[in-house]
C-alpha atoms as a PDB file:
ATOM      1  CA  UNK A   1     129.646 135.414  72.165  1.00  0.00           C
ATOM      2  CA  UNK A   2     133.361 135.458  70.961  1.00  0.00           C
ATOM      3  CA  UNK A   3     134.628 134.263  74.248  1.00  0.00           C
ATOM      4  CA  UNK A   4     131.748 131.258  74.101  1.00  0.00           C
ATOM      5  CA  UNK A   5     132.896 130.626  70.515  1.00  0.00           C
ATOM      6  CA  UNK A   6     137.089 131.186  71.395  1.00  0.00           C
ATOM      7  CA  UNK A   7     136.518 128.804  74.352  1.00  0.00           C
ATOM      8  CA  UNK A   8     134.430 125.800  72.821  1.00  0.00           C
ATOM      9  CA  UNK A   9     136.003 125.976  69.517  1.00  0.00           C
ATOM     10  CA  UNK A  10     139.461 126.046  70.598  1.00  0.00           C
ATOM     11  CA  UNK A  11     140.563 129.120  69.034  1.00  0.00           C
ATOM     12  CA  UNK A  12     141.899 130.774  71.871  1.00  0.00           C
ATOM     13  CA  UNK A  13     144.668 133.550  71.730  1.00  0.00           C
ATOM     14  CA  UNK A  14     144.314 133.398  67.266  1.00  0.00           C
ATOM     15  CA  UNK A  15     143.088 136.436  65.515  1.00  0.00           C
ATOM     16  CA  UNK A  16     139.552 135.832  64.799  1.00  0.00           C
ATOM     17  CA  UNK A  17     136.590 137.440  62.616  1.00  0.00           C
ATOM     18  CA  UNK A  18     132.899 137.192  61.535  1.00  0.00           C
ATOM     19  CA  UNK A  19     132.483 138.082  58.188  1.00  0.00           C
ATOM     20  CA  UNK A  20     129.279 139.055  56.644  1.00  0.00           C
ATOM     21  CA  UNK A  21     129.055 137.851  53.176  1.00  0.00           C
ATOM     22  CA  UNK A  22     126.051 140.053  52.792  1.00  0.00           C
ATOM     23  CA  UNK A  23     129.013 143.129  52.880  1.00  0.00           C
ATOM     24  CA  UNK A  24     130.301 142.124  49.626  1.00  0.00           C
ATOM     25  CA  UNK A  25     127.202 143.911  48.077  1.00  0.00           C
ATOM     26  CA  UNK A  26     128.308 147.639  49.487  1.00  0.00           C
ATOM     27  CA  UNK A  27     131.500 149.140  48.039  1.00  0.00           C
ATOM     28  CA  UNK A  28     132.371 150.676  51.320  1.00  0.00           C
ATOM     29  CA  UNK A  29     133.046 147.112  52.498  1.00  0.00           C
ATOM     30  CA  UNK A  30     135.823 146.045  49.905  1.00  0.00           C
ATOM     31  CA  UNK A  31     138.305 146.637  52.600  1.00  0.00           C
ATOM     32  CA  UNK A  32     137.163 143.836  54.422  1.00  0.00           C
ATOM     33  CA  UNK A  33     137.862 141.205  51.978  1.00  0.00           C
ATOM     34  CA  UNK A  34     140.966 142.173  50.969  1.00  0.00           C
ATOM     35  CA  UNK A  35     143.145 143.486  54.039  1.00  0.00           C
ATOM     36  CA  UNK A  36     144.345 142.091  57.190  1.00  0.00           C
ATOM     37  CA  UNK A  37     145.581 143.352  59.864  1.00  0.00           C
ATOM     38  CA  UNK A  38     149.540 144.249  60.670  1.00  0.00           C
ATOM     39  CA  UNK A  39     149.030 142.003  64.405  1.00  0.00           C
ATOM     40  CA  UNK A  40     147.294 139.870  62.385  1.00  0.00           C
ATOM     41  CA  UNK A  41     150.116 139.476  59.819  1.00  0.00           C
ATOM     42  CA  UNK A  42     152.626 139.150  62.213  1.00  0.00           C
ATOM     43  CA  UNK A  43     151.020 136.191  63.908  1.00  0.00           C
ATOM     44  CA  UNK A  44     150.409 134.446  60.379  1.00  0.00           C
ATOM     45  CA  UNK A  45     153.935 134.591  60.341  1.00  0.00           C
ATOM     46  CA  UNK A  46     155.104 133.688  63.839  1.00  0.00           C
ATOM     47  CA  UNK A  47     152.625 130.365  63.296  1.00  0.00           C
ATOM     48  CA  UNK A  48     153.922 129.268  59.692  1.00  0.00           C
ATOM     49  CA  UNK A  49     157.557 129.414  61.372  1.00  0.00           C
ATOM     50  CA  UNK A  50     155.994 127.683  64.379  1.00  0.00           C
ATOM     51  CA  UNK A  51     154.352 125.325  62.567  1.00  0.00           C
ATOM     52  CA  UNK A  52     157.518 124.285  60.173  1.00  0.00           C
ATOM     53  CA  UNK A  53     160.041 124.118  63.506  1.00  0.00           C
ATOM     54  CA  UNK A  54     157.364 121.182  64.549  1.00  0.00           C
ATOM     55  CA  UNK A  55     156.664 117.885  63.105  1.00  0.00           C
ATOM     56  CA  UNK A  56     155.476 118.069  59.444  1.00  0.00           C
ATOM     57  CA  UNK A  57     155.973 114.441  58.774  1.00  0.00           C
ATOM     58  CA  UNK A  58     152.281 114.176  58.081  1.00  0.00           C
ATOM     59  CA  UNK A  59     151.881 117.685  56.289  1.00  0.00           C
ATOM     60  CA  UNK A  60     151.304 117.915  52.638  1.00  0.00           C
ATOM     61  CA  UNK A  61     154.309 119.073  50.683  1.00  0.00           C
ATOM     62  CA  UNK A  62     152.184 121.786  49.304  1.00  0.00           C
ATOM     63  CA  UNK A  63     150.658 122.881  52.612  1.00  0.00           C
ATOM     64  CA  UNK A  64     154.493 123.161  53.755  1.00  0.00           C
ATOM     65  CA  UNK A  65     155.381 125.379  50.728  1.00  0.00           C
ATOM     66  CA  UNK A  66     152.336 127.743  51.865  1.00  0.00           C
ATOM     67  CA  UNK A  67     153.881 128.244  55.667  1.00  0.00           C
ATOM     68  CA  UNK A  68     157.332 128.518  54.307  1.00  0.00           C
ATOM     69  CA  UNK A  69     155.883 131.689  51.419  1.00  0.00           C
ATOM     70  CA  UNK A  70     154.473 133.054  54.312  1.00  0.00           C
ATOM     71  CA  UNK A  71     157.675 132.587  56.843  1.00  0.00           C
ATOM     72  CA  UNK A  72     159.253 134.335  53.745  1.00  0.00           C
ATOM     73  CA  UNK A  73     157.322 137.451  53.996  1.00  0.00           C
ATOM     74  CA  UNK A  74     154.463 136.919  51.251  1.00  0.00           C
ATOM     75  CA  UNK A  75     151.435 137.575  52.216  1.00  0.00           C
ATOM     76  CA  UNK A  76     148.756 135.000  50.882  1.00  0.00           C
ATOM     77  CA  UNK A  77     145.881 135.044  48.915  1.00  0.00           C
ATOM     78  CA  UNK A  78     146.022 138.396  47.418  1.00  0.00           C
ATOM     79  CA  UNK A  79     145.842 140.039  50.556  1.00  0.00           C
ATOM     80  CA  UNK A  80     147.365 143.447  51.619  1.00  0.00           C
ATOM     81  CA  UNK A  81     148.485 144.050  55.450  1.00  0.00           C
ATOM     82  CA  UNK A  82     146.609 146.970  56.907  1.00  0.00           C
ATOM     83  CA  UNK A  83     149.462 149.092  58.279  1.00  0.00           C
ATOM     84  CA  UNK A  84     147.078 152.448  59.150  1.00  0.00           C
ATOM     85  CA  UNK A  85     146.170 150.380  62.161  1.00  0.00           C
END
């Protein structure tokens, strides 16, 4: 199913994952809303820097600002980077 929804969708090669909203209900789930992982992190940043280096003519000056905190090293909304992984 991934590689069907990777292929159609476009989203080749990106870190992907299905959440289940249903989780939030079990403590032993908080992990999963609040954590990504280090791979994961490092490709957030690689594609904010890749993403600035390219035309941002028609980017929204806040939307810029986001990729550049994350170029920087901050990690965005309230997340935490998984490094046990």
């Amino acid at each position: 199913m991934w590689e069907f929804i990777a292929h159609w969708q476009g989203l080749e090669n990106k870190p992907l994952r299905l959440l289940n909203y249903e989780d939030m209900l079990y403590p032993q789930h908080a992990g999963s809303f609040t954590k990504i992982s280090k791979e994961t992190w490092g490709w957030l940043q690689d594609e904010a820097k890749k993403q600035l280096n390219g035309d941002v003519s028609h980017v929204h000056d806040s939307v810029k600002a986001h990729w550049q905190s994350i170029a920087d090293g901050n990690v965005p909304f309230g997340y935490t980077v998984d490094i046990e992984e």
